[in-house]
Structure formats: structure tokens, C-alpha cells
Protein backbone atom coordinates (compact mmCIF):
# COMPACT_ATOMS: atom_id res chain seq x y z
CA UNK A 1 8.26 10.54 10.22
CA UNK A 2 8.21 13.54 12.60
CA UNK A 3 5.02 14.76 11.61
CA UNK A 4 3.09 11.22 12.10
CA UNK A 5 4.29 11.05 16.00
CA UNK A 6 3.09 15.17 16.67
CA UNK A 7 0.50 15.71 13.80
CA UNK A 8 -2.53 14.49 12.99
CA UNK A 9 -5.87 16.55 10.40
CA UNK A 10 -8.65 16.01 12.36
CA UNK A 11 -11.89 16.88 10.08
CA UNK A 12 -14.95 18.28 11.80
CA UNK A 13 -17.74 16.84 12.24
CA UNK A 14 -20.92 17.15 9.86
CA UNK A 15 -24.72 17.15 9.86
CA UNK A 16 -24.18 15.74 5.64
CA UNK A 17 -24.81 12.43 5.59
CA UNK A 18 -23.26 11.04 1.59
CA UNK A 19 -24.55 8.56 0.05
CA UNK A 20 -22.44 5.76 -1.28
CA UNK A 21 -21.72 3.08 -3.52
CA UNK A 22 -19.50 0.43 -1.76
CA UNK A 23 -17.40 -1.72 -4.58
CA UNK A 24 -16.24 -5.44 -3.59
CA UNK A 25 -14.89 -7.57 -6.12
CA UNK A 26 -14.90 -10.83 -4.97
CA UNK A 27 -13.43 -14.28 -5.95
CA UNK A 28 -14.35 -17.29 -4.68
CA UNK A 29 -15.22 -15.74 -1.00
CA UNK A 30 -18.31 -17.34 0.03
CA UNK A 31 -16.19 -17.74 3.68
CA UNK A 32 -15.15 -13.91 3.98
CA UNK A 33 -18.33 -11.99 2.53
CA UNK A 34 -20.46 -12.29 5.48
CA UNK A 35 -17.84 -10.76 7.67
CA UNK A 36 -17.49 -7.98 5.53
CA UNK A 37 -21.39 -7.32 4.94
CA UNK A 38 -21.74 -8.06 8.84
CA UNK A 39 -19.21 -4.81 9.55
CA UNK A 40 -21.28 -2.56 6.80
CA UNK A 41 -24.29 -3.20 8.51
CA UNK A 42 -22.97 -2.72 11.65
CA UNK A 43 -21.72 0.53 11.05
CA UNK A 44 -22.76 3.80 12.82
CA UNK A 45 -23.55 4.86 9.49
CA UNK A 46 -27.83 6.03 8.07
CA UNK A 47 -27.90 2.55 6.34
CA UNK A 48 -30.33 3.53 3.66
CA UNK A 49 -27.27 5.86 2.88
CA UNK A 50 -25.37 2.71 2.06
CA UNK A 51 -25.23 0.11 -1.09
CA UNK A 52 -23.25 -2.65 -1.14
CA UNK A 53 -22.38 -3.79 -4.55
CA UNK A 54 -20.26 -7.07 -4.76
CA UNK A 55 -18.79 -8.24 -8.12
CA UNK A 56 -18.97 -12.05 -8.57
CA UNK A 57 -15.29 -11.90 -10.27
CA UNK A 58 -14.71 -15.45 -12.08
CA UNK A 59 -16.36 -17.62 -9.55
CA UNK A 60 -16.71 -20.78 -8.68
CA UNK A 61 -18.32 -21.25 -5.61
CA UNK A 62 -21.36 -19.73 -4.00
CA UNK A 63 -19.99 -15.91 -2.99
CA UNK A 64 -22.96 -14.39 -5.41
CA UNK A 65 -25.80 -16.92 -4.17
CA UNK A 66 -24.06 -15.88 -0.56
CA UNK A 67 -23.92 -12.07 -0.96
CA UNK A 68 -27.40 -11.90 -2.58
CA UNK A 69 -29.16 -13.77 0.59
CA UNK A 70 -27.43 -11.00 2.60
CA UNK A 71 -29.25 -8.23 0.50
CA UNK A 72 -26.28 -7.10 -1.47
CA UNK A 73 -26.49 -5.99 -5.02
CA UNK A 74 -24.46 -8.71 -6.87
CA UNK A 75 -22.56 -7.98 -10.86
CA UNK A 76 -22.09 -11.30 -11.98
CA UNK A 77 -18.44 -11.04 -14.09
CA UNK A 78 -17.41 -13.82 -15.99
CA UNK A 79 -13.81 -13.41 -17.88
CA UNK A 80 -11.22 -15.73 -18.01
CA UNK A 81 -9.27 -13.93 -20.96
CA UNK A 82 -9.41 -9.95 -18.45
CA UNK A 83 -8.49 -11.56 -14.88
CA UNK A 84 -7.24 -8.53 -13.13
CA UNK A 85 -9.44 -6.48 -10.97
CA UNK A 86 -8.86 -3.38 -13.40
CA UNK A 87 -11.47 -5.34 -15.03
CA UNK A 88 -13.99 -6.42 -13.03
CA UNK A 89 -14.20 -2.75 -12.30
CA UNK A 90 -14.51 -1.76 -15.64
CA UNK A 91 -17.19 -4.12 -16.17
CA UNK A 92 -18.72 -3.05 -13.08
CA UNK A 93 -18.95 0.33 -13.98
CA UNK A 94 -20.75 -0.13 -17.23
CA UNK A 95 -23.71 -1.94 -14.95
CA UNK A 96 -25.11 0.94 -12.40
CA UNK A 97 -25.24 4.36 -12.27
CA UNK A 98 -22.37 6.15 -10.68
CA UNK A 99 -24.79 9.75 -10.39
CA UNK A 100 -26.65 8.00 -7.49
CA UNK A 101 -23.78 8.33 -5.23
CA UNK A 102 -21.60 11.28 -4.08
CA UNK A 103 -19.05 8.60 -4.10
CA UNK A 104 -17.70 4.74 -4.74
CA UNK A 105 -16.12 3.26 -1.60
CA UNK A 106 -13.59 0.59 -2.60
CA UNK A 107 -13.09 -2.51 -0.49
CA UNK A 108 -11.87 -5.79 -0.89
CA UNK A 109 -13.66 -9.00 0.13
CA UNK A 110 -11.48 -9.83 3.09
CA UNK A 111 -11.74 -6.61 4.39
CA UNK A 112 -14.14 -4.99 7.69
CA UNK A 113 -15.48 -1.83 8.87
CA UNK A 114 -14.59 -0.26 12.11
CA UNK A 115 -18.06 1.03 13.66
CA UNK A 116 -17.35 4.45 13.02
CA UNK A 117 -15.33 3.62 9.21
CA UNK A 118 -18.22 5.84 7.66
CA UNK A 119 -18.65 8.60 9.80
CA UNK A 120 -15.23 9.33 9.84
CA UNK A 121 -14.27 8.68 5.99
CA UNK A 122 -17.85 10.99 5.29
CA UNK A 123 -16.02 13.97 7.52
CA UNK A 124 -13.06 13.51 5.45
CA UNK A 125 -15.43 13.68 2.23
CA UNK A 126 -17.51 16.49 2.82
CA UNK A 127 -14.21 18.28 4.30
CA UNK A 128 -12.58 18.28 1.26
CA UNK A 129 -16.05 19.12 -0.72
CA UNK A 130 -17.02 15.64 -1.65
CA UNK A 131 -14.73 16.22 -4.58
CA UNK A 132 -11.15 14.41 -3.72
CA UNK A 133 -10.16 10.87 -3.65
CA UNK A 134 -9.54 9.98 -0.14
CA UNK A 135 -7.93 6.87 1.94
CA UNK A 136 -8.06 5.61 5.03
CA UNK A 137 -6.00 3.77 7.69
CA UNK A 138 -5.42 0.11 6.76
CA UNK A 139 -4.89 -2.53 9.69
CA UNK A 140 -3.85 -5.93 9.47
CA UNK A 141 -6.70 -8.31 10.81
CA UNK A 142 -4.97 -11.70 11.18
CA UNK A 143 -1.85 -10.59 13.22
CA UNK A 144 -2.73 -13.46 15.78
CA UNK A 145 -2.32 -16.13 12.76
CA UNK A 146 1.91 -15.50 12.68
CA UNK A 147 4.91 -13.30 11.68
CA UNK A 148 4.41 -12.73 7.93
CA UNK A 149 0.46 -10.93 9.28
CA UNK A 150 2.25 -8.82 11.44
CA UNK A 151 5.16 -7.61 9.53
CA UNK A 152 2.47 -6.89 7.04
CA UNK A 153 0.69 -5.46 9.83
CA UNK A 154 3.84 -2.62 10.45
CA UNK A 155 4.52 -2.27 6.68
CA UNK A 156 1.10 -0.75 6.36
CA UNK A 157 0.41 0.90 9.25
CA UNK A 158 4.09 2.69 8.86
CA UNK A 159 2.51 4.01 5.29
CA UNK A 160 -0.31 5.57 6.68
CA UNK A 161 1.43 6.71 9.89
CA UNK A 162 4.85 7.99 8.68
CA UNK A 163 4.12 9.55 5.22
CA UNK A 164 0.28 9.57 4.71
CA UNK A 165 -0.17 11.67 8.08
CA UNK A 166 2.73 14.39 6.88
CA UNK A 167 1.43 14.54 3.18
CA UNK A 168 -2.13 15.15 4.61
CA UNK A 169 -1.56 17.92 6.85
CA UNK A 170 0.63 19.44 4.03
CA UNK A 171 -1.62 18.95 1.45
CA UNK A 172 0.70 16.81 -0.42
CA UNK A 173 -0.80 13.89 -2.56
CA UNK A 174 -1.33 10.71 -0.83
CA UNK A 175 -1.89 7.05 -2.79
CA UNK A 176 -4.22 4.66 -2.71
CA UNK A 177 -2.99 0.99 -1.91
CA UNK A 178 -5.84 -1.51 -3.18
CA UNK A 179 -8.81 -1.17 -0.88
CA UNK A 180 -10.64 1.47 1.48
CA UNK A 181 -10.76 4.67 -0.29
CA UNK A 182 -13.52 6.62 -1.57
CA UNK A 183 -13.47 7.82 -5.13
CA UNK A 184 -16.32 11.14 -5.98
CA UNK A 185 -18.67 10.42 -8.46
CA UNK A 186 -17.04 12.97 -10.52
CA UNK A 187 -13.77 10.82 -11.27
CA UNK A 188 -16.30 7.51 -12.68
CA UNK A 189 -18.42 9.36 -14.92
CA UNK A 190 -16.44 7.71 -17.99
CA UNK A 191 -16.09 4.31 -15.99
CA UNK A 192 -12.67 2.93 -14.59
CA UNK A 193 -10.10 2.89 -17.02
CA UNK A 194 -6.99 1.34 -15.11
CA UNK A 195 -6.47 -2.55 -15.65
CA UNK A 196 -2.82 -3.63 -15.19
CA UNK A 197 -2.05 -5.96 -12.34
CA UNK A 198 -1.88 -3.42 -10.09
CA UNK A 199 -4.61 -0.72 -10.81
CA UNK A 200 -4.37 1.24 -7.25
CA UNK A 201 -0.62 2.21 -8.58
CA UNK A 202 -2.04 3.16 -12.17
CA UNK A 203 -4.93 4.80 -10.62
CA UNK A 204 -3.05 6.92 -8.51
CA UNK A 205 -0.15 8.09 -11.36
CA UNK A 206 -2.85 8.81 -13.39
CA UNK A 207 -4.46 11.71 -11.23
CA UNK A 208 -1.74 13.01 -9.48
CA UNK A 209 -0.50 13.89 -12.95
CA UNK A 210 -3.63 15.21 -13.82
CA UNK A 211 -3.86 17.44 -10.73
CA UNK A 212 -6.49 15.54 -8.74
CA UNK A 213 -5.55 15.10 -4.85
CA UNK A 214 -5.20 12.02 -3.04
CA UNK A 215 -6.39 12.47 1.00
CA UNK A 216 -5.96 10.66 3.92
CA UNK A 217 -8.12 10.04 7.01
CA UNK A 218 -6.24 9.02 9.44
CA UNK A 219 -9.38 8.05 11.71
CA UNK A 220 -11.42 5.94 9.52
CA UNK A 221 -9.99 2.16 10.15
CA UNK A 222 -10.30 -0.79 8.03
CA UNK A 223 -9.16 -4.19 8.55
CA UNK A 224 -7.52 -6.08 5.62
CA UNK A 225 -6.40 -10.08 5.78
CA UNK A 226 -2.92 -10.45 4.93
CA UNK A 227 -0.83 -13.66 3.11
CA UNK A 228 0.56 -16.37 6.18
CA UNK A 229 3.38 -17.72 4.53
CA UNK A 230 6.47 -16.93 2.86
CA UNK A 231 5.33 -17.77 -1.05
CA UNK A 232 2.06 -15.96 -0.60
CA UNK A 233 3.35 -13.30 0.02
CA UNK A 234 6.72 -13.05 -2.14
CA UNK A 235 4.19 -13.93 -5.25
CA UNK A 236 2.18 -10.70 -4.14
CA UNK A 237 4.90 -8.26 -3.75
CA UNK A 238 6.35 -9.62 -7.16
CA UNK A 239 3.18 -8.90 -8.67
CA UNK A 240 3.16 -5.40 -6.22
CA UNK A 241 6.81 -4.72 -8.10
CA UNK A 242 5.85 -5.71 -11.82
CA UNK A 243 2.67 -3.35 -11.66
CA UNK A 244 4.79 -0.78 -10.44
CA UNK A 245 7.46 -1.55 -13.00
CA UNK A 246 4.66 -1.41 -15.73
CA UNK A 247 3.27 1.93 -14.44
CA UNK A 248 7.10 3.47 -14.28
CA UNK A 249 6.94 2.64 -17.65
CA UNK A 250 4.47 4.44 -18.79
CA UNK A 251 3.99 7.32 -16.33
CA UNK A 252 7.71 8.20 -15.34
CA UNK A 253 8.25 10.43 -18.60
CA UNK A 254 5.04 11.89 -18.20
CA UNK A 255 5.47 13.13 -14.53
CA UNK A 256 9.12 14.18 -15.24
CA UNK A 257 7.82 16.32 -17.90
CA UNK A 258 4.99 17.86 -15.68
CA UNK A 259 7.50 18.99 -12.88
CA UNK A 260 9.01 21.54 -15.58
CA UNK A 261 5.06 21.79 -16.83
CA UNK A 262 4.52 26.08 -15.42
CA UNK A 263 0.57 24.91 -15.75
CA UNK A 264 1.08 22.17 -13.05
CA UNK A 265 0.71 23.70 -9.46
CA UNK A 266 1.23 20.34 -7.68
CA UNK A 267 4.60 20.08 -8.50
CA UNK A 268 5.73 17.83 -5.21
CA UNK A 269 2.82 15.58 -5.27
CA UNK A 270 3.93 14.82 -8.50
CA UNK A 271 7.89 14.34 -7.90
CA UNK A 272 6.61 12.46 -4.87
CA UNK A 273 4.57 10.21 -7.63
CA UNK A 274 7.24 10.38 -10.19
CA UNK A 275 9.97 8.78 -7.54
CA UNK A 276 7.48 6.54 -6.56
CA UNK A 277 7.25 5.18 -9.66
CA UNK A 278 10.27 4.79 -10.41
CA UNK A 279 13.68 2.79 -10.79
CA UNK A 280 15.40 5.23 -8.33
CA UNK A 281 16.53 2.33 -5.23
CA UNK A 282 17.32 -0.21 -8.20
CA UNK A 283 19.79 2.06 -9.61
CA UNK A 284 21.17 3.49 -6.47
CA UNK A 285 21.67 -0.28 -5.67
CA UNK A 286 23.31 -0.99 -9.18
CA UNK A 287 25.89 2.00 -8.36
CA UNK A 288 26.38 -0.02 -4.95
CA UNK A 289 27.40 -3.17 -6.48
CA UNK A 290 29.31 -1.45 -9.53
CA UNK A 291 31.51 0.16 -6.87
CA UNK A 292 32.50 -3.26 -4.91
CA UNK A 293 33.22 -4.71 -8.63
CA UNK A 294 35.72 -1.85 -9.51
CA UNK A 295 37.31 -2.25 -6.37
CA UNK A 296 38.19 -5.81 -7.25
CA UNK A 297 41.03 -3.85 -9.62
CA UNK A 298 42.46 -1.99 -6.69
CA UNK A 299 45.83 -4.19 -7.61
CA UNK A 300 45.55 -2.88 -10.50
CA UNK A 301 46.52 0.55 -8.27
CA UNK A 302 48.85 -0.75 -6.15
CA UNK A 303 46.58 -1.84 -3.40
CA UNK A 304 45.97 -4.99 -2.57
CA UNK A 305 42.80 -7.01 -1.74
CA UNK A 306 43.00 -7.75 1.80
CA UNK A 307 43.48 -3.69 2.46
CA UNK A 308 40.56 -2.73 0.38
CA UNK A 309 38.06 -4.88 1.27
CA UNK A 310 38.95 -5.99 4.99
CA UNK A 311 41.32 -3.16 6.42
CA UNK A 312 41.02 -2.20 10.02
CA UNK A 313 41.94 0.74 12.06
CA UNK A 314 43.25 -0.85 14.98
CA UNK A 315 43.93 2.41 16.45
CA UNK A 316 40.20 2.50 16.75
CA UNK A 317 37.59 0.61 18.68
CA UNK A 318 34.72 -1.46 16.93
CA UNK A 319 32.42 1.13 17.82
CA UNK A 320 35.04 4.35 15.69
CA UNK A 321 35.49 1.80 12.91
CA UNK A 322 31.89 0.83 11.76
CA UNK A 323 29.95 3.89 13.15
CA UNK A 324 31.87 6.87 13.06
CA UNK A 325 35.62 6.46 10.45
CA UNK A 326 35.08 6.36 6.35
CA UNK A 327 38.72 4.71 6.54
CA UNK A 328 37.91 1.12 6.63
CA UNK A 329 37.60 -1.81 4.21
CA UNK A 330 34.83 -2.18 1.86
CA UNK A 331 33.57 -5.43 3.50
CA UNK A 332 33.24 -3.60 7.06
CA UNK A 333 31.29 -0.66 4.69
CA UNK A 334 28.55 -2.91 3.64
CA UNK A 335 28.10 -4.45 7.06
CA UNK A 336 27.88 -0.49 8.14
CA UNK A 337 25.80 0.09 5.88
CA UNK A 338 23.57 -2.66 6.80
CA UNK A 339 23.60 -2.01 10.34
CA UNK A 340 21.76 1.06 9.26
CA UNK A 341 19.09 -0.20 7.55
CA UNK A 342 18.38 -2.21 9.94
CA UNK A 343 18.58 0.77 13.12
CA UNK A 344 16.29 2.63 10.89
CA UNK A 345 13.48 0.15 10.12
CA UNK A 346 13.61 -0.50 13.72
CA UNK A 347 13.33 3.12 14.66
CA UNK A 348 10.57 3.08 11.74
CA UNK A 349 8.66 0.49 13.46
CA UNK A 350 9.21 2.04 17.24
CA UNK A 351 8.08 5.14 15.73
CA UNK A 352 5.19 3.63 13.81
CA UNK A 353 3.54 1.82 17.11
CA UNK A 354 4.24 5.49 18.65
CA UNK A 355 2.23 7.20 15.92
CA UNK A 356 -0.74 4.77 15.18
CA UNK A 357 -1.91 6.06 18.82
CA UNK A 358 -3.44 2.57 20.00
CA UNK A 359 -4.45 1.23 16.43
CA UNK A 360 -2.30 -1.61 17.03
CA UNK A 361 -3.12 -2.01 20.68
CA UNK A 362 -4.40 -5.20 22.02
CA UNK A 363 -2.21 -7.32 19.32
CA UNK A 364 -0.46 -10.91 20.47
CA UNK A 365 2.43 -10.09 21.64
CA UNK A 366 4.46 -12.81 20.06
CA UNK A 367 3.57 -12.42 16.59
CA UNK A 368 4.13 -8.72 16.95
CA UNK A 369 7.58 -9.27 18.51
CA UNK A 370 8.03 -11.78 15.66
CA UNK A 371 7.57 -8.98 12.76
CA UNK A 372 9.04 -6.72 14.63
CA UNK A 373 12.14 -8.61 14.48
CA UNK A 374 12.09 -9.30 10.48
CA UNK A 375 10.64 -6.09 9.49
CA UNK A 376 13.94 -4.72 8.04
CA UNK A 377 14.12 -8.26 5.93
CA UNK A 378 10.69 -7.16 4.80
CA UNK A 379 12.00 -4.15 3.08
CA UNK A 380 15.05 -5.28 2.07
CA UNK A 381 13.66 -8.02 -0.39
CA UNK A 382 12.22 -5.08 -2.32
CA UNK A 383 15.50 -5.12 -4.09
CA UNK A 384 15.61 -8.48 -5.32
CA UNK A 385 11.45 -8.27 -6.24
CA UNK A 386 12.32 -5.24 -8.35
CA UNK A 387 15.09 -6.73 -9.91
CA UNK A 388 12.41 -10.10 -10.84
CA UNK A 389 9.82 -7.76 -11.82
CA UNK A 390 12.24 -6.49 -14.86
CA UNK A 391 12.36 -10.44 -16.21
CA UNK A 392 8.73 -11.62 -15.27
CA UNK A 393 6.27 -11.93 -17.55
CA UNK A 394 2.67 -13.00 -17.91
CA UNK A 395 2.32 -12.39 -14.31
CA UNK A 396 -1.51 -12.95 -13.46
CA UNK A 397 -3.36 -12.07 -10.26
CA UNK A 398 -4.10 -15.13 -8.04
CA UNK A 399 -6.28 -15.39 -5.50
CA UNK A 400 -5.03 -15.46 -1.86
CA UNK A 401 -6.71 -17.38 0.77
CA UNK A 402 -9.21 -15.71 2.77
CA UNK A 403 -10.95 -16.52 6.29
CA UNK A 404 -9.25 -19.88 6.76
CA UNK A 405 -8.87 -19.86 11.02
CA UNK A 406 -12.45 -17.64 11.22
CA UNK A 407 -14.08 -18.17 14.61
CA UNK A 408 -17.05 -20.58 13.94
């Protein structure tokens, strides 16, 4: 968190100009496509440098016919049995010729370009010798449609900002989360093998453990739609949680093995990745609520209910009893506990608006105040979506509405 507020990589500029393959898979965004090939074009970027290539992924409306008009190169993917995006990709793959690019550029439909998106992401590129995976800043571009945008809006900008920023200038590992990375040529030349529900998870297990590092670019900025309402966006994060669960389960052994591997020189990029994907906050959570339950046989000790679960100092102020004495009931220890969480996703968010230096500048107020205000519920519901994501099953990806209050 410190590092994000007082340091920042800053790649130098370069006279290189990469060339690259940018990957959309698209379904059913005939609205949203335009935007996004609108912001490519736009760029401050050589254009003949650029290829868009937009996968037609189980449509049904006109997003190929769409994307084609606009001079994109269009992979037409129908297959209802392989839904994910894993497997559009795969597909996608097999069609074109990775070895004309130095490197695949990954965006979703929904998604735009800041001006300078290229130049910057290219600096990070040739930086790193055109040979690393590397992400970029995601920002939330429909903050002005309500609450559940913007809390969104913190969630990811506190990623990039508080632990993307410090892993970067350490040279620690970073993830990639869906959309706007670049991937060298070098990684694709046997195609894209990760399909699961949530392939960006998979994708990034997969070459931490193999000793591949993940960058960041803090200065190349991409804007990303994000869910409006409440069911949207629980159904996402469920999926979010079973993807992980699935990739805990088969990478979690693997990575705990590598940290004792003397052949493995990234050893905290991979505990970093191991904890990730993990059950870690689900069982420190179980432990929570197995405590409470054994204290319901304090009688059993001698001590009744009242004192163990709602005994007060009243030698001591509000202030001694919840902040700053152990001695109280176990009641008051889970509001204490509580409190906390909540002071520290506030001091998160504070801390994240400090260290996006502007990015989130020029936002409506009210929406922002909005998820600033429920940001701590945002987090919190990770506990009962990991818990879900152990029961679900069959959980496909559905599409989530895109462009519906564009500007005409």
C-alpha cells in the first residue's frame, strides 16, 4: 500500500515501434464494438503497426457484419457445447499466425483505449525485452451509471494501485485480470491452452509456476464497463470465486511444491500465486466461527453466557473497550473486529484515490461517494461467494450487458 502512494516504474521511452495482434472476443456486441475500434484507431499509436482481430463468439446479432465494415479482421466461432472464452481463444489461435506479431494484446469488447494505451504498454514491452507478459491499469468507464460501477471502479483501481505498483517496482509477479495485457509471441506458439471459466486466473498460475513474469504498466489506461446492478454482478464474482476455486484445485499443490523446488528462483511470486489461489480467508473464517461455537460451552466451564459473549468493562470507556482491551465479550469482539475491516477498506480506498494520481479525476461525485460508502460490503461478500463457489456447479459464463446508456 505504501509503495503505490510514493512509487511508481516509469519505462523510458523508445524509438521501437511493436507490432501487434489485438484479441477481442465478442458476444453479441454490435452496440459496444465501434467504441472500442473507434479508441484503437484513435490511438497515438503507427496504425499499420496495429491488427484488430475480433472473435464472433456464439453470436446472434450483427457484431461480425459490424466489426468487418469497420476493417477489423473477424474469426467467426460457433460453439454452443465450449462457451467460455478459454475457448474462443483456443479456436482463435489455431486461425492466424501468432509469428507476425511481437505480441497479442487482449481486450474485451466493452473495453477503450486511452490515446496514449499503446505507446505506453509498447515502453513497458520493449523495457522488459518484448519477452514478459505485461498489464495495464484498468478503469471503470460507466461510474456515472450508479454505485455498483463505482465500487467496481475502486476494487480495480485499488489492484493496480496498492499491489500491482509494489510488485512491479520489486519485480514481484503481477496477474492478469481478464482484459488489457499483452502476451509475447513467444508464450502462443502452441496456442492458448487455458479454458475454465475463468482463464486470466488459470493463465496466470500457470506461468508464475513456470517462472514466466507478470508486469505492470502503471501508465497505459484502459477503460472496462462494469455490471449496474446487484445480480449482475454477484453472478460474476460467483463465477470470479468458482474459477478461482477450480484453479486452487489444481495449481495449489503444484505451487506449494515449487516454493521448496531449489530450481525455482521466483520463490515469492509464486507464494504470492499460491495464496492467491487458495482457501487461506475461507479457513481463517471457518477458525472464526469455530471459536464463537465453542464458546457456546463456556457453562460447561463455569462461565456463563451473558459474561462471555456480552461482558463489559465498565471501568473503561467505549473507546478502551472496543479499540484498545482484549477483556471483553465475544459479541463486542466481532463488532471490533468489524469496525476494522471496515477503517481499513476505507483507508484502502482514501489511499487508492491518493495513489491512482488523477486516474479517477473528473468522476460524479455522487456515485463515487456512493461506492465509497459500500466498498467494505464489496469485499466482505467474498466470504459468502467462496463459500457458494465450493457447492456450485455447471456454472457457465453469461453475457453481461454492454453499452446500454451510450451517448447517441
Amino acid at each position: 500500500m505504501v509503495v503505490g502512494i510514493f512509487c511508481k516504474r516509469k519505462f523510458p521511452k523508445v524509438e521501437e515501434k511493436c507490432r501487434y495482434g489485438i484479441l477481442v472476443s465478442a458476444k453479441d456486441e454490435e452496440n459496444v464494438i465501434p467504441r472500442l475500434i473507434n479508441s484503437i484507431r484513435s490511438a497515438d499509436y503507427p496504425q499499420d503497426k496495429l491488427d484488430i482481430i475480433i472473435i464472433a463468439h456464439n453470436c446472434k446479432d450483427k457484431t461480425a457484419d459490424v466489426a468487418r465494415f469497420m476493417g477489423a479482421n473477424v474469426i467467426v466461432y460457433n460453439d454452443e457445447r465450449s462457451r467460455t472464452l478459454g475457448s474462443a481463444y483456443q479456436y482463435a489461435f489455431k486461425q492466424f499466425d501468432v509469428k507476425n506479431y511481437d505480441g497479442i494484446i487482449v481486450l474485451n469488447a466493452d473495453n477503450e483505449v486511452s490515446e496514449d494505451y499503446f505507446e505506453k504498454l509498447n515502453e513497458a514491452f520493449v523495457y522488459h525485452k518484448k519477452d514478459s507478459v505485461v498489464s495495464t491499469f484498468r478503469k471503470a468507464s460507466n461510474i456515472e451509471d450508479g454505485i455498483i460501477p463505482a465500487v467496481y471502479g475502486y476494487y480495480f483501481a485499488a489492484g493496480c494501485s496498492l499491489s500491482y505498483i509494489g510488485r512491479e517496482c520489486f519485480d514481484v509477479a503481477c496477474r492478469v485480470t481478464g482484459c488489457g495485457f499483452v502476451v509475447p509471441v513467444r508464450l502462443l506458439e502452441n496456442g492458448w491452452e487455458y479454458t475454465s471459466i475463468t482463464e486470466d486466473i488459470e493463465f496466470s498460475a500457470d506461468k508464475v509456476l513456470n517462472g514466466e513474469k507478470i508486469h505492470y504498466c502503471d501508465d497505459a489506461v484502459f477503460l472496462d464497463e462494469q455490471p449496474r446492478d446487484i445480480k449482475t454482478m454477484w453472478f460474476q464474482r460467483l463465477r470470479w470465486a468458482r474459477g478461482q476455486t477450480l484453479t486452487c484445485r489444481k495449481y495449489f499443490v503444484k505451487l506449494l511444491k515449487a516454493l521448496f523446488d531449489k530450481k525455482k528462483k521466483n520463490k515469492l511470486s509464486i507464494y504470492i500465486a499460491m495464496t492467491f489461489n487458495s482457501f487461506i480467508p475461507l479457513v481463517f473464517f471457518s477458525l472464526f466461527i469455530l471459536q464463537n461455537v465453542i464458546l457456546l460451552f463456556s457453562p460447561l466451564a463455569g462461565v456463563s453466557l451473558e459474561e462471555t459473549f456480552l461482558y463489559w468493562n465498565h471501568d473503561h470507556n467505549w473507546f478502551q473497550n472496543l479499540f484498545m482491551s482484549l477483556n471483553t465479550g465475544a459479541l463486542f469482539g466481532i463488532a471490533k473486529s468489524a469496525v476494522w475491516v471496515f477503517l481499513g477498506a476505507y483507508l484502502a480506498a482514501i489511499v487508492t484515490l491518493i495513489s491512482t494520481r488523477g486516474k479517477l479525476k473528473g468522476q460524479p461525485l455522487l456515485p463515487m461517494i456512493g461506492g465509497f460508502i459500500i466498498f467494505p460490503l464489496f469485499l466482505l461478500i467474498q466470504v459468502p461467494l467462496d463459500i457458494a463457489s465450493l457447492f456450485v456447479r455447471d456454472l457457465k459464463w453469461r453475457k453481461i450487458p454492454h453499452g446500454l446508456n451510450q451517448k447517441k
